[in-house]
PDB file of N, CA and C in Angstrom:
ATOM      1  N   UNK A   1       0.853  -1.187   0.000  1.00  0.00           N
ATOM      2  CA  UNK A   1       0.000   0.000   0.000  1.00  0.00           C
ATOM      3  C   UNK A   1       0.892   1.240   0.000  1.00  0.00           C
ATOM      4  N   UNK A   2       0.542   2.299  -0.945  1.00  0.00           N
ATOM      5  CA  UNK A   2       1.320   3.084  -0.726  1.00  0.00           C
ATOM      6  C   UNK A   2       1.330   4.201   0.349  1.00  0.00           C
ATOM      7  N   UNK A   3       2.366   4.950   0.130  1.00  0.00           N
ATOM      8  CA  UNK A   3       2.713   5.830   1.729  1.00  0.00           C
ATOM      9  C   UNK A   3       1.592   6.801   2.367  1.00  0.00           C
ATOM     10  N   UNK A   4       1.012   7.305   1.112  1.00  0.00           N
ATOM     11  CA  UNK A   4      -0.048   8.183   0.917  1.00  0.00           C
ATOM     12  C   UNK A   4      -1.290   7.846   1.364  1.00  0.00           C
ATOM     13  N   UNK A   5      -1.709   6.215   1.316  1.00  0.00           N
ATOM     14  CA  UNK A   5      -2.843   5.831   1.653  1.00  0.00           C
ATOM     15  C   UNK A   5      -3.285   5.675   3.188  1.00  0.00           C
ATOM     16  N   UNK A   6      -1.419   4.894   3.307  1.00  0.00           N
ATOM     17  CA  UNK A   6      -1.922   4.616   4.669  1.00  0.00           C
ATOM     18  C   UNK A   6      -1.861   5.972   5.947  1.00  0.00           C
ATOM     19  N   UNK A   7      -0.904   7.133   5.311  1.00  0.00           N
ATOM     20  CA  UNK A   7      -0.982   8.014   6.328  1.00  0.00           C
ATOM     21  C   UNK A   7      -2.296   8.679   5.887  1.00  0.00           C
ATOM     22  N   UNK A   8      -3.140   8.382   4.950  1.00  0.00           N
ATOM     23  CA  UNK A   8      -4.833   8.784   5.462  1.00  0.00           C
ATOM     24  C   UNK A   8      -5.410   7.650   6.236  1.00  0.00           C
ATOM     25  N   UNK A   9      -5.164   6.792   5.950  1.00  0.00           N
ATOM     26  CA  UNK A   9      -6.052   5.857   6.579  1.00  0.00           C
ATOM     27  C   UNK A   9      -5.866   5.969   8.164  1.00  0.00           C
ATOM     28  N   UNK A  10      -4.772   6.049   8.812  1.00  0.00           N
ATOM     29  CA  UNK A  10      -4.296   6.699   9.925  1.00  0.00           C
ATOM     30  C   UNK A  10      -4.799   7.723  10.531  1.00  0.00           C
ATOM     31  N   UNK A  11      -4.723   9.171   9.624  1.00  0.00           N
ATOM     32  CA  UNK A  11      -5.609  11.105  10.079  1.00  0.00           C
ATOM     33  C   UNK A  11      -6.987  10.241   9.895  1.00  0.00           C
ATOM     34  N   UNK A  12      -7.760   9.512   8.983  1.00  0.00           N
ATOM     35  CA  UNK A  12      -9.171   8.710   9.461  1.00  0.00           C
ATOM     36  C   UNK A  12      -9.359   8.520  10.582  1.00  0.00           C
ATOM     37  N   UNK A  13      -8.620   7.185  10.885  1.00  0.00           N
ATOM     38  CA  UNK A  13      -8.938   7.006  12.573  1.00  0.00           C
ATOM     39  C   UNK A  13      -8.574   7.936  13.133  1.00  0.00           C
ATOM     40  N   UNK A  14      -7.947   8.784  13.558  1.00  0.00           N
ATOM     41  CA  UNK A  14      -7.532   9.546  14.624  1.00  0.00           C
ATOM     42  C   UNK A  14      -8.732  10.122  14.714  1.00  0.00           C
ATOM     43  N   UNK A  15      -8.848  10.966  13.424  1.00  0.00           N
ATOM     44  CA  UNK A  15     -10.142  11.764  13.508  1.00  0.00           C
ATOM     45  C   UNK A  15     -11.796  11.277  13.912  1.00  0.00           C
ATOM     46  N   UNK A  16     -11.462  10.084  13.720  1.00  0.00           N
ATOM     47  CA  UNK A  16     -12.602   9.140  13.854  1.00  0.00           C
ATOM     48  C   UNK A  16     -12.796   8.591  15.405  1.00  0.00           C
ATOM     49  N   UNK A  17     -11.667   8.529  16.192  1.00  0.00           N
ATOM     50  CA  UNK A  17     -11.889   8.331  17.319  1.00  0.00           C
ATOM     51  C   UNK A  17     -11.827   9.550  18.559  1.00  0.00           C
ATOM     52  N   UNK A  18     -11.439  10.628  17.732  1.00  0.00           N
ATOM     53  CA  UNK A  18     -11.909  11.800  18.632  1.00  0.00           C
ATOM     54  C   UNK A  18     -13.492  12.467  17.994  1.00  0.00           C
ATOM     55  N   UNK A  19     -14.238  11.802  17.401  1.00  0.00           N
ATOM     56  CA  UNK A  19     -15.407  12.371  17.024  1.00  0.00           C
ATOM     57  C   UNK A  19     -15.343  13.352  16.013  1.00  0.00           C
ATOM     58  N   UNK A  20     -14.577  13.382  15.102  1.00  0.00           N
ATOM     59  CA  UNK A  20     -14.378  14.532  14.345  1.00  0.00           C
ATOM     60  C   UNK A  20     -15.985  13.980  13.231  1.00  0.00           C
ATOM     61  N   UNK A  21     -16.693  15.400  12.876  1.00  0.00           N
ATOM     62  CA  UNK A  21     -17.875  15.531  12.189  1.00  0.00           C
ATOM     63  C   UNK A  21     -17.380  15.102  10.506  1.00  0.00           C
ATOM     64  N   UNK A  22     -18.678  14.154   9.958  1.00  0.00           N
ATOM     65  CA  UNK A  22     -18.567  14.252   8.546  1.00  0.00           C
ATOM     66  C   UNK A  22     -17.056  14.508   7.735  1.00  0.00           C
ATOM     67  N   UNK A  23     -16.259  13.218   8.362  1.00  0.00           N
ATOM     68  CA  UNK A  23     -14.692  12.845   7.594  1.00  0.00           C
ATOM     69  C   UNK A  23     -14.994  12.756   6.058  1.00  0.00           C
ATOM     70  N   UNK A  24     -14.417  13.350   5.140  1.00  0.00           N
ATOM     71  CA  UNK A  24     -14.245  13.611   4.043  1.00  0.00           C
ATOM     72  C   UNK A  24     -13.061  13.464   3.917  1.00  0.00           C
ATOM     73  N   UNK A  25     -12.997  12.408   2.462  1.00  0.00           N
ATOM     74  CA  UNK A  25     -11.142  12.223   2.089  1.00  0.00           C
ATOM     75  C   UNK A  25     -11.998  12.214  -0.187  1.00  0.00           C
ATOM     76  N   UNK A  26     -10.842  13.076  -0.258  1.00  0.00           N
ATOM     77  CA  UNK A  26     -10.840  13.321  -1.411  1.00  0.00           C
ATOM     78  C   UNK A  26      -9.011  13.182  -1.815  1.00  0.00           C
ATOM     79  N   UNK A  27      -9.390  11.968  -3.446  1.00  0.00           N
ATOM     80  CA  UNK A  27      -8.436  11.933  -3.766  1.00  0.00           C
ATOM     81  C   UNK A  27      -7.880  13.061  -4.956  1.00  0.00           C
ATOM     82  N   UNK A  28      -6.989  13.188  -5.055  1.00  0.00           N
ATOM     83  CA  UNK A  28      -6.112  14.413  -5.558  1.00  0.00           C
ATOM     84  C   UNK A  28      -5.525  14.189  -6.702  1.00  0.00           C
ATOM     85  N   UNK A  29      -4.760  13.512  -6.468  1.00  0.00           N
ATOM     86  CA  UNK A  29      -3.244  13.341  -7.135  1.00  0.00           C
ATOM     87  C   UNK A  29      -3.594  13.103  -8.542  1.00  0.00           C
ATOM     88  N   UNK A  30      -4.878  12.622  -9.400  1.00  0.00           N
ATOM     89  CA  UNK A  30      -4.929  13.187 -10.712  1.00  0.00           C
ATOM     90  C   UNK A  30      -5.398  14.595 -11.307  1.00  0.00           C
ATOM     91  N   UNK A  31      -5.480  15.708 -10.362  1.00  0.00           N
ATOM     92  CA  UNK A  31      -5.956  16.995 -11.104  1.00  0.00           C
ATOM     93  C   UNK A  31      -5.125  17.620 -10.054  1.00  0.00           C
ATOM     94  N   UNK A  32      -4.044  17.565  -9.295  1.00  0.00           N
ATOM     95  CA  UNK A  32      -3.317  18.676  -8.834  1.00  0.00           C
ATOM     96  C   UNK A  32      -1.696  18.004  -8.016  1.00  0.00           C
ATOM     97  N   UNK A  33      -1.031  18.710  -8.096  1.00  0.00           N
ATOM     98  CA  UNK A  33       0.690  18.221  -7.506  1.00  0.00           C
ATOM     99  C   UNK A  33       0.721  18.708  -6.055  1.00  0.00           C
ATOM    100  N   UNK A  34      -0.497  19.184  -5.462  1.00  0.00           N
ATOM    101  CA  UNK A  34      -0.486  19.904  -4.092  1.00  0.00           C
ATOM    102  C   UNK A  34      -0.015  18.385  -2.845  1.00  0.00           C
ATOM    103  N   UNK A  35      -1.114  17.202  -3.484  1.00  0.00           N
ATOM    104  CA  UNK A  35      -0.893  16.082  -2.168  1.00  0.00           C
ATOM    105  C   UNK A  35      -1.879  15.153  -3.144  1.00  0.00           C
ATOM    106  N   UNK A  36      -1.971  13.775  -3.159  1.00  0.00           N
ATOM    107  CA  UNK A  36      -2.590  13.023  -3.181  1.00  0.00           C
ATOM    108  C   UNK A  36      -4.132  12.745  -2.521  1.00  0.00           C
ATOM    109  N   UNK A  37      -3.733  12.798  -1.153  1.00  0.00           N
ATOM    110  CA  UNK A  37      -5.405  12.816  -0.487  1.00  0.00           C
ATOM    111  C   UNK A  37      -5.601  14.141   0.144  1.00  0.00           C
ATOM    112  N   UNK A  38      -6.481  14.712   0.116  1.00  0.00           N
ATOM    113  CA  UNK A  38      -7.188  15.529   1.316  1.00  0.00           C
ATOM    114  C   UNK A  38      -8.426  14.901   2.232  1.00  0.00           C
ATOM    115  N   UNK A  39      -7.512  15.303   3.327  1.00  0.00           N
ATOM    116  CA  UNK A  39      -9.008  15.087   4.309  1.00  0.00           C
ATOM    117  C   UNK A  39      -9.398  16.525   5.156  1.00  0.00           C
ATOM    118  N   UNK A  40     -11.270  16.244   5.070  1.00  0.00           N
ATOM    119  CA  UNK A  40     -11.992  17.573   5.643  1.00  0.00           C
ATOM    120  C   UNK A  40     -12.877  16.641   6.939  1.00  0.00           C
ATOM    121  N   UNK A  41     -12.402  17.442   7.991  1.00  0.00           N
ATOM    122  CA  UNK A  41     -13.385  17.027   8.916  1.00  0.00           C
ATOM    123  C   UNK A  41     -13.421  18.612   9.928  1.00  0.00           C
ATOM    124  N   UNK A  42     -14.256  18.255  10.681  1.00  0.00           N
ATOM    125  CA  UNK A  42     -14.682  19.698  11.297  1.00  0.00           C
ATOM    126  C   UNK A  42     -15.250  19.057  13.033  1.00  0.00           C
ATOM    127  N   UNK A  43     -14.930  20.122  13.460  1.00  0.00           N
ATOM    128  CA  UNK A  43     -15.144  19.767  15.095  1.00  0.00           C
ATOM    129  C   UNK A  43     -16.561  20.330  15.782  1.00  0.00           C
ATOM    130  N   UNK A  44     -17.023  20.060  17.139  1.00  0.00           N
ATOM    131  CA  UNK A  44     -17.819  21.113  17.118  1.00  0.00           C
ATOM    132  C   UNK A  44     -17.863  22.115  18.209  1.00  0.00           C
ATOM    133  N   UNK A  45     -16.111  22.564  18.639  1.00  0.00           N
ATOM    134  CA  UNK A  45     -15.908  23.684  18.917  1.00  0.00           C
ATOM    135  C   UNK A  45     -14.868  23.198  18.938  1.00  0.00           C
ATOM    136  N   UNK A  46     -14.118  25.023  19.482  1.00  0.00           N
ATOM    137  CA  UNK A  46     -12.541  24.715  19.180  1.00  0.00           C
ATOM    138  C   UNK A  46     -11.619  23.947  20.160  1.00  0.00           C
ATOM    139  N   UNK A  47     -12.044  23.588  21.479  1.00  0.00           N
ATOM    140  CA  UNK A  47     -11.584  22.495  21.939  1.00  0.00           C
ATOM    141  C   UNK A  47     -11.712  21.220  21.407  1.00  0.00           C
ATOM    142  N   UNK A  48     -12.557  21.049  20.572  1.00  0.00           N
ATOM    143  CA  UNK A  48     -12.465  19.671  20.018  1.00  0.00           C
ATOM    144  C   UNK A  48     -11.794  19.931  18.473  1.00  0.00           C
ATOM    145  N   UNK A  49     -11.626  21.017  17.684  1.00  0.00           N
ATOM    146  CA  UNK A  49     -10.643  21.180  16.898  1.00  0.00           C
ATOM    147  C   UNK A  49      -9.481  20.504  17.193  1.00  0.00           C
ATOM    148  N   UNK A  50      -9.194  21.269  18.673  1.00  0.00           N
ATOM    149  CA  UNK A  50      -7.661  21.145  18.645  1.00  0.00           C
ATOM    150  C   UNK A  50      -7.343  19.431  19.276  1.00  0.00           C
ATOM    151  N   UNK A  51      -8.610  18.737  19.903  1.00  0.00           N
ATOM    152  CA  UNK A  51      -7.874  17.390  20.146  1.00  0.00           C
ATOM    153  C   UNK A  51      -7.806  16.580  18.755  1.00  0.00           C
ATOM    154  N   UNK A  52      -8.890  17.544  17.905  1.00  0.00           N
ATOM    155  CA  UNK A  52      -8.919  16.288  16.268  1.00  0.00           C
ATOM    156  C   UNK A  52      -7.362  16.019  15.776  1.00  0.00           C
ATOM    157  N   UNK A  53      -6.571  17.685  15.997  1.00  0.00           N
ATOM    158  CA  UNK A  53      -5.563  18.031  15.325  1.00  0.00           C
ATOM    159  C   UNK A  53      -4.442  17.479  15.969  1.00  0.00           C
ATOM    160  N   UNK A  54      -4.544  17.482  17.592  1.00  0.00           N
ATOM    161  CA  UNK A  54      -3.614  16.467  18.107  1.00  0.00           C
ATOM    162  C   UNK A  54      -3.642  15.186  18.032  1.00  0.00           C
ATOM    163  N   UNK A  55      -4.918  14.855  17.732  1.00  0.00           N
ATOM    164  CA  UNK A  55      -4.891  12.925  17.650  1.00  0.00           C
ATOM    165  C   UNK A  55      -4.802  12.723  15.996  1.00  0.00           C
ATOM    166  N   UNK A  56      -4.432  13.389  15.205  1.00  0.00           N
ATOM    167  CA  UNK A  56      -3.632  13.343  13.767  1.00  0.00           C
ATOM    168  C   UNK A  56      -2.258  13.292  13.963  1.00  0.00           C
ATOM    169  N   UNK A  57      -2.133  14.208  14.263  1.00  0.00           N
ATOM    170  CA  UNK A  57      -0.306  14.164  15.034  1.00  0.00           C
ATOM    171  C   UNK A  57       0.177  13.094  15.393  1.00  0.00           C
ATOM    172  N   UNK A  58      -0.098  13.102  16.474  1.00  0.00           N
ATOM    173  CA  UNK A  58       0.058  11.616  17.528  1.00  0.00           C
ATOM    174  C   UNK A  58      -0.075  10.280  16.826  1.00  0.00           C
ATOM    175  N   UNK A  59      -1.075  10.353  15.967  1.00  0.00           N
ATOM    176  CA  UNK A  59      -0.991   8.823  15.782  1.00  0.00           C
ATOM    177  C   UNK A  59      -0.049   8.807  13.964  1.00  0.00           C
ATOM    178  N   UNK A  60       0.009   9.836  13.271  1.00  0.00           N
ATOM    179  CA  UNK A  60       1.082   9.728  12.261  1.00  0.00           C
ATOM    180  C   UNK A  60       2.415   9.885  12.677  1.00  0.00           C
ATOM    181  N   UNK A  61       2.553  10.542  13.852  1.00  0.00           N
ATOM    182  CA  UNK A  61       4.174  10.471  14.393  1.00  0.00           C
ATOM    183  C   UNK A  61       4.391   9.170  15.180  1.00  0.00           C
ATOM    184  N   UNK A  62       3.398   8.542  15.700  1.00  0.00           N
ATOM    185  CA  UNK A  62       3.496   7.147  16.459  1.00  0.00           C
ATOM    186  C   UNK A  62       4.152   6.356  14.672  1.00  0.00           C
ATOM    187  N   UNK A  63       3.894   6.604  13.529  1.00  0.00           N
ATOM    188  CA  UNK A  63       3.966   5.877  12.682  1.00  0.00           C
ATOM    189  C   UNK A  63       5.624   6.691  11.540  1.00  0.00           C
ATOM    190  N   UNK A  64       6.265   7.635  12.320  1.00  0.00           N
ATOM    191  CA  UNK A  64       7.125   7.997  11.593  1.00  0.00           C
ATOM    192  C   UNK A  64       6.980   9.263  10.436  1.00  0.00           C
ATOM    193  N   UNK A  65       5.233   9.315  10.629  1.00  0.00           N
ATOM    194  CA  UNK A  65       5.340  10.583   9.803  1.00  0.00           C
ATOM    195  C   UNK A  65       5.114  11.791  10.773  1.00  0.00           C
ATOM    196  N   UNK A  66       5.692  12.774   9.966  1.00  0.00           N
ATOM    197  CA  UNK A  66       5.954  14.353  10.460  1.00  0.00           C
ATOM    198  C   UNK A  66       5.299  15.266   9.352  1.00  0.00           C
ATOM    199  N   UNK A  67       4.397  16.046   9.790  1.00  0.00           N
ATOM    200  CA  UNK A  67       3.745  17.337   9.318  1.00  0.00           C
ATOM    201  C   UNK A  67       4.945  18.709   8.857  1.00  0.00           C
ATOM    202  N   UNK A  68       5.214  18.793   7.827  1.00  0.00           N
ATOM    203  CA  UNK A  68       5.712  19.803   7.022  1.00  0.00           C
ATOM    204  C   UNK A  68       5.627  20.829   7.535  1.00  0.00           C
ATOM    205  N   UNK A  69       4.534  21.157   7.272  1.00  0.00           N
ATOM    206  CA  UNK A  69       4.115  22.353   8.108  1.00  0.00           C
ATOM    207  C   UNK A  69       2.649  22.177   8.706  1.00  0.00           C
ATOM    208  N   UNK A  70       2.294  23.689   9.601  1.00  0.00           N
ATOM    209  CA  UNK A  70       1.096  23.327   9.962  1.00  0.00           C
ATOM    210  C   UNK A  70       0.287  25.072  10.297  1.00  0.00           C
ATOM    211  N   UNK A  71      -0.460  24.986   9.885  1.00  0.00           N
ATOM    212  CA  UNK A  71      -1.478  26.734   9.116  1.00  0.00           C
ATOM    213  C   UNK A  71      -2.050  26.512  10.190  1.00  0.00           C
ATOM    214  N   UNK A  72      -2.717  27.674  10.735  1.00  0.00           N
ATOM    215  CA  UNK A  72      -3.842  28.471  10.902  1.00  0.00           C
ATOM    216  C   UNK A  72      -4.375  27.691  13.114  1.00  0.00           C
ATOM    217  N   UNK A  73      -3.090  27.194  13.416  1.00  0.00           N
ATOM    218  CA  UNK A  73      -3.228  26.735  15.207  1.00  0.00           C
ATOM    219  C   UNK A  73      -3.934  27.971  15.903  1.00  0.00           C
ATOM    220  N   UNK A  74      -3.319  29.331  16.057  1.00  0.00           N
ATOM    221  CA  UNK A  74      -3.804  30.050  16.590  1.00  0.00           C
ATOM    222  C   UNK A  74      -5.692  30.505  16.496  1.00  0.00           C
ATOM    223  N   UNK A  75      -6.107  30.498  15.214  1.00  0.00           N
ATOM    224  CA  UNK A  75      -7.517  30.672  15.050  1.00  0.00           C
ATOM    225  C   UNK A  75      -8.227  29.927  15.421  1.00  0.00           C
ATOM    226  N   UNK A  76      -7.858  27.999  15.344  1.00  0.00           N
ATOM    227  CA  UNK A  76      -8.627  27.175  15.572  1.00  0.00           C
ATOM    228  C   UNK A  76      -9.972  26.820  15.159  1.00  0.00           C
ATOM    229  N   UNK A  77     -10.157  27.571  13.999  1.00  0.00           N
ATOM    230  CA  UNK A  77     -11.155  27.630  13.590  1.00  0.00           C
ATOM    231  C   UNK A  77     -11.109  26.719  12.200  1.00  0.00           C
ATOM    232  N   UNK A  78      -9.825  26.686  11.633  1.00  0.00           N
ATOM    233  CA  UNK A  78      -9.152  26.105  10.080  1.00  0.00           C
ATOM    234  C   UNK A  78      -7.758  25.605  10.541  1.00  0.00           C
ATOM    235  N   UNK A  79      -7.745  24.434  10.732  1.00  0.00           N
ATOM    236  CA  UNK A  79      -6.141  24.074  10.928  1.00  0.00           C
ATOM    237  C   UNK A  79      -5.502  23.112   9.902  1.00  0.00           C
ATOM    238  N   UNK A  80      -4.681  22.981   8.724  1.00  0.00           N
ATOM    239  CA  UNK A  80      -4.197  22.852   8.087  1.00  0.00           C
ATOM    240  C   UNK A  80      -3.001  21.887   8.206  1.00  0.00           C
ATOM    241  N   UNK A  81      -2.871  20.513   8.269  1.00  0.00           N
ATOM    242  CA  UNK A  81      -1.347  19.503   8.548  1.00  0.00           C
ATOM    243  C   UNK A  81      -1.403  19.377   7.417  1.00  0.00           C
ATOM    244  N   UNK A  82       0.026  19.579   6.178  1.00  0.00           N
ATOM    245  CA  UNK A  82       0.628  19.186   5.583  1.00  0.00           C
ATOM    246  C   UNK A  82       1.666  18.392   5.593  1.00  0.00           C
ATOM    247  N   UNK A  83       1.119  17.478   5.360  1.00  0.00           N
ATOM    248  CA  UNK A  83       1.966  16.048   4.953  1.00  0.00           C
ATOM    249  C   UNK A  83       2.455  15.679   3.771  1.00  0.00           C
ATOM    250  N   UNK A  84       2.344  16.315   3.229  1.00  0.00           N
ATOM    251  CA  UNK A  84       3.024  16.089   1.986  1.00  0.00           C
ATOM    252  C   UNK A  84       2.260  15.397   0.924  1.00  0.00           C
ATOM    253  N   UNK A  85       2.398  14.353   1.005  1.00  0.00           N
ATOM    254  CA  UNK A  85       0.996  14.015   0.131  1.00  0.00           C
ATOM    255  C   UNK A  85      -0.611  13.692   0.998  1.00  0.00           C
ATOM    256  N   UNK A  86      -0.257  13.994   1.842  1.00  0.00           N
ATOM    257  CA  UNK A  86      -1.513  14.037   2.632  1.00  0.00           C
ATOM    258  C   UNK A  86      -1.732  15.625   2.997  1.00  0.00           C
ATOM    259  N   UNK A  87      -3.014  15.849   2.990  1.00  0.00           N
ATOM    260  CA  UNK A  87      -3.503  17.362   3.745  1.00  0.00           C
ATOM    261  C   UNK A  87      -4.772  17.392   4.377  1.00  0.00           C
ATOM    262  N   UNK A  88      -4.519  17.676   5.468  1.00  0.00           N
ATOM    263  CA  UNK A  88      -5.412  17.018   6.493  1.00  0.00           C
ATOM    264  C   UNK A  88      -5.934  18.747   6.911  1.00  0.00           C
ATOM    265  N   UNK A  89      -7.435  18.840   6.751  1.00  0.00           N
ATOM    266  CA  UNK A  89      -8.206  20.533   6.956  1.00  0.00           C
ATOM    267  C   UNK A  89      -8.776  19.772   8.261  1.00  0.00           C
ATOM    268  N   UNK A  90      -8.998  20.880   9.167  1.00  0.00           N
ATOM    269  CA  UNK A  90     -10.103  20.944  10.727  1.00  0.00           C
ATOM    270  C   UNK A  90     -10.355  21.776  10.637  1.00  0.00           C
ATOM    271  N   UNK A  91     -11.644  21.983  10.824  1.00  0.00           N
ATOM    272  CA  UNK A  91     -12.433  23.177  10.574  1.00  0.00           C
ATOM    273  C   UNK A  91     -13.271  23.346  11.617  1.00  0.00           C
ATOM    274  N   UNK A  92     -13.652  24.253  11.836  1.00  0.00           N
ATOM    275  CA  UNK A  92     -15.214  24.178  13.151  1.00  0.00           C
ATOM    276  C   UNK A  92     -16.112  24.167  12.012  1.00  0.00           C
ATOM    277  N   UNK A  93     -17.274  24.028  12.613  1.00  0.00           N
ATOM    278  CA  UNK A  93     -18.408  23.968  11.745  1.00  0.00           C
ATOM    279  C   UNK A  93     -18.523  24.738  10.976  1.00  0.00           C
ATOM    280  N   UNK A  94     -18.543  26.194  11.629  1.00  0.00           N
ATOM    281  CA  UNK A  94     -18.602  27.274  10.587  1.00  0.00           C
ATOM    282  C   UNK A  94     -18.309  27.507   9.365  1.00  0.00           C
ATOM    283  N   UNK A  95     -16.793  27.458  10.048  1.00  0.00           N
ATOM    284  CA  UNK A  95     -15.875  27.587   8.868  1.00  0.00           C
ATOM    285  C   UNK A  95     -15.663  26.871   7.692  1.00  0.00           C
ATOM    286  N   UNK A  96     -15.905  25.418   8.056  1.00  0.00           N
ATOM    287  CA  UNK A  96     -15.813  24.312   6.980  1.00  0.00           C
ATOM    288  C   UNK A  96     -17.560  24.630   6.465  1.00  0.00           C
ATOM    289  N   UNK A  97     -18.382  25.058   6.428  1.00  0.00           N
ATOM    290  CA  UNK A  97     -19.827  25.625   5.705  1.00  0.00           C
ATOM    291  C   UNK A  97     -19.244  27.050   4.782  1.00  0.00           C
ATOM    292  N   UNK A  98     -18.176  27.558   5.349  1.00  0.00           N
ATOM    293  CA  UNK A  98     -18.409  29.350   4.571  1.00  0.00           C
ATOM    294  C   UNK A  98     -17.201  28.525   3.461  1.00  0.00           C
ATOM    295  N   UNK A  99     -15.600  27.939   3.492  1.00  0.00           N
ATOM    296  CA  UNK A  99     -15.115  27.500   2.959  1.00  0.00           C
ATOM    297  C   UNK A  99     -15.496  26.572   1.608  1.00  0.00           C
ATOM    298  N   UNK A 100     -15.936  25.469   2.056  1.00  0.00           N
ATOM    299  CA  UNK A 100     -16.890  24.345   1.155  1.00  0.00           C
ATOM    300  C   UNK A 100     -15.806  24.179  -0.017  1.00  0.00           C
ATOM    301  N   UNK A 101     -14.923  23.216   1.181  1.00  0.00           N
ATOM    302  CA  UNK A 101     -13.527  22.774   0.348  1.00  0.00           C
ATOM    303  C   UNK A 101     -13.998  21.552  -0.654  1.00  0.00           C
ATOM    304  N   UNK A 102     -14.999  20.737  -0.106  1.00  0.00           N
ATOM    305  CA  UNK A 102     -15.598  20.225  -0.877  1.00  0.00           C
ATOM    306  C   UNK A 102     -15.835  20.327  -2.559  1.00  0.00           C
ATOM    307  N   UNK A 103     -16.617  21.684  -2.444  1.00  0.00           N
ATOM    308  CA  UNK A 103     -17.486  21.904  -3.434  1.00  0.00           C
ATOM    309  C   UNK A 103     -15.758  22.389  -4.403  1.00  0.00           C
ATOM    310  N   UNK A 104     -15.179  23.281  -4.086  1.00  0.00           N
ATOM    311  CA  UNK A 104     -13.653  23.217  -4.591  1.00  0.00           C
ATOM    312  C   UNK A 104     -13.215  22.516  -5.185  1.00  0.00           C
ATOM    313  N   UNK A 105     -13.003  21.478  -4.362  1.00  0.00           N
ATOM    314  CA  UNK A 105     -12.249  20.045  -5.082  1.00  0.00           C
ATOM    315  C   UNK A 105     -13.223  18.689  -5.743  1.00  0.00           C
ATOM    316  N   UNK A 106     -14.157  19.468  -6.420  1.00  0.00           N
ATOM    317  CA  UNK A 106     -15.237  18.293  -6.477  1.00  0.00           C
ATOM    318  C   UNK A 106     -14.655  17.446  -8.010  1.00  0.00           C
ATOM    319  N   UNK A 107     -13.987  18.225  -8.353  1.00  0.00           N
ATOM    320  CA  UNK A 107     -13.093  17.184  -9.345  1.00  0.00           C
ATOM    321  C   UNK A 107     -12.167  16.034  -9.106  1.00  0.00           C
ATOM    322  N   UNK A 108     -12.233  16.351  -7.874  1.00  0.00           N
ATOM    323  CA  UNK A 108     -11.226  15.218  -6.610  1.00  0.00           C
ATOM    324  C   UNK A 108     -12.222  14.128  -7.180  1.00  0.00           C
ATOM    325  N   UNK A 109     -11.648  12.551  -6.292  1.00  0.00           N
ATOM    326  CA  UNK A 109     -12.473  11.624  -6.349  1.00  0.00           C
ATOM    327  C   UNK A 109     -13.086  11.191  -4.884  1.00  0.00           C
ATOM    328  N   UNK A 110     -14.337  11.437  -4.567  1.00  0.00           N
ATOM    329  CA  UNK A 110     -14.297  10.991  -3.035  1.00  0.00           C
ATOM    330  C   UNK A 110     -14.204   9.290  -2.842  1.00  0.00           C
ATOM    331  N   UNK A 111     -13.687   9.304  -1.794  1.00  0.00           N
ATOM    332  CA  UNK A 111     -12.753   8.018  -1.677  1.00  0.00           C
ATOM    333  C   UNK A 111     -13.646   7.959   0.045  1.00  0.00           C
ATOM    334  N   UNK A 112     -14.692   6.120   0.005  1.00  0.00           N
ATOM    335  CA  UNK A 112     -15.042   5.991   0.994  1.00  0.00           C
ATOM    336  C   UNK A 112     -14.255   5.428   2.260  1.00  0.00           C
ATOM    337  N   UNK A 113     -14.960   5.325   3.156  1.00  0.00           N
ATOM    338  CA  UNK A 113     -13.907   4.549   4.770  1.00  0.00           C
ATOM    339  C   UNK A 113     -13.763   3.637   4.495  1.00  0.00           C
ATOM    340  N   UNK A 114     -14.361   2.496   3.424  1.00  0.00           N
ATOM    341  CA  UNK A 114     -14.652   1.253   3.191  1.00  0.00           C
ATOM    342  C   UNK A 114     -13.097   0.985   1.968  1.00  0.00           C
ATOM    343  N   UNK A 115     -13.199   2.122   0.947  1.00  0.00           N
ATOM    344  CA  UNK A 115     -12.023   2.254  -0.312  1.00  0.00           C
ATOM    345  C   UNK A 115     -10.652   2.312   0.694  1.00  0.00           C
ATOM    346  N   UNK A 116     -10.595   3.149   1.582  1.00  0.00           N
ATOM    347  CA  UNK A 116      -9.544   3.544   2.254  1.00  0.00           C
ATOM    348  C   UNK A 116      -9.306   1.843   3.063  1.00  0.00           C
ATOM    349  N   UNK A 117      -9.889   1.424   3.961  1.00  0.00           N
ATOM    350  CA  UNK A 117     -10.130  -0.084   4.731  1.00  0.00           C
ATOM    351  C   UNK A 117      -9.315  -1.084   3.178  1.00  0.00           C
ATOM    352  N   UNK A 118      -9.994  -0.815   2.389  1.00  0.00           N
ATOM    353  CA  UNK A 118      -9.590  -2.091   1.448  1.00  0.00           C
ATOM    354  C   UNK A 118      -8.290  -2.496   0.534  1.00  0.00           C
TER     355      UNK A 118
END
C-alpha cells in the first residue's frame, strides 16, 4: 500500500476516534501536484478542533510521519497539517460551511472509509 494511503487511513482514525464531524477524504493526485489525499473534517468547537488536530499528530508520528508544516493553530477555527501528500483541513463547523472545500475540489475523487479499509 502506498505511503499516501496509509498516512490517510491513519488522520481517518484519529479523527474518527476523537469524534471529528462528517470525515471527508478526497483523492487528488490526478488533477493537482499539491498532495494526493485531502481530508476535511470539522469539530464542534474549538476544543475539540484542537484534540482532532492532536490525535492526527500523535498517531502519524506514532507511525514515523511528520507534518511539514502546519497553518492556521492560533484561530482554531481552520487548521491545516501538511503532509506532503496528505492534507489534512479541521475546521469548526462554521468555517468548513463558509469555505466548502468540498465543493472546490469536487473534481477530486471521493474516496469511501470502506475504499480507504480495502
Amino acid at each position: 500500500m502506498e505511503n499516501s494511503k496509509i498516512m490517510t487511513k491513519l488522520a481517518y482514525q484519529a479523527l474518527e476516534e476523537k469524534k471529528g464531524e462528517d470525515i471527508q477524504v478526497i483523492e487528488i493526485k490526478e488533477i493537482s501536484i499539491l498532495a494526493d489525499y485531502f481530508i476535511i473534517a470539522n469539530g464542534t468547537n474549538a476544543s475539540q478542533v484542537d484534540a482532532l488536530v492532536d490525535s492526527v499528530k500523535e498517531t502519524l508520528a506514532e507511525h514515523g510521519y511528520e507534518p511539514r508544516r502546519i497553518e492556521g493553530v492560533r484561530s482554531a477555527s481552520w487548521i491545516l497539517l501538511d503532509y506532503g501528500d496528505l492534507v489534512v483541513h479541521v475546521f469548526s463547523k462554521e468555517d468548513r460551511l463558509f469555505y466548502n472545500l468540498e465543493r472546490i475540489w469536487r473534481d477530486g475523487k471521493a474516496i469511501s472509509k470502506e475504499e480507504l479499509e480495502g
